[in-house]
Protein backbone atom coordinates (compact mmCIF):
# COMPACT_ATOMS: atom_id res chain seq x y z
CA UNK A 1 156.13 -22.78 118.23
CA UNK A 2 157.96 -24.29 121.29
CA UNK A 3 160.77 -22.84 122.31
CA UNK A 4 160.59 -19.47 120.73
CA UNK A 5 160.08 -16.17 122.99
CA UNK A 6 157.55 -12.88 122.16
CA UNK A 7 160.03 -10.43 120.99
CA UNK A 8 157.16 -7.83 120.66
CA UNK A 9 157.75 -4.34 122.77
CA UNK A 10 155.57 -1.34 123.53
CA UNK A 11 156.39 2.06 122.59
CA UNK A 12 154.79 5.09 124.89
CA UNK A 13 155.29 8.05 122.55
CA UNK A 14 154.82 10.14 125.38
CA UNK A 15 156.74 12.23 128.38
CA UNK A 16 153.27 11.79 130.09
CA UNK A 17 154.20 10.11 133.93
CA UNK A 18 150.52 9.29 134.13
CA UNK A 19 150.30 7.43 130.85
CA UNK A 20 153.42 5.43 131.64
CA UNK A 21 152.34 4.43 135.55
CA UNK A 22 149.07 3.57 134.28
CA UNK A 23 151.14 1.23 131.78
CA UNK A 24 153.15 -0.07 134.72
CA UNK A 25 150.18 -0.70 136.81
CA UNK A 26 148.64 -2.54 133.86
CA UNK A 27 151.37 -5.02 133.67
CA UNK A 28 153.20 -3.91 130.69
CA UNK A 29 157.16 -2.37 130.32
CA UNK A 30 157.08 -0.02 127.54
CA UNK A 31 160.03 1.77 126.39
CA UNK A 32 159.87 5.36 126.50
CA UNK A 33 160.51 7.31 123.12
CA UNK A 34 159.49 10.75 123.26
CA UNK A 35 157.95 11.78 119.67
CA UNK A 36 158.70 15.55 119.61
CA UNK A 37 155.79 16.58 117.98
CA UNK A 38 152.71 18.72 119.94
């Protein structure tokens, strides 16, 4: 549909700095929110 923007976002459930740079590197921006579960 023209004029209409992705409004989709990626979640890292994860503190891991190697999961997110990998993420980064990729070409992606995801929002960090930390699960709290082992």
């Amino acid at each position: 549909m023209a004029g209409m923007t992705d409004q989709r976002r990626l979640v890292l459930a994860s503190a891991s700095p190697a999961r997110l740079g990998l993420l980064r590197q990729a070409g992606f921006a995801p929002e960090v929110i930390v699960s709290g579960v082992d």
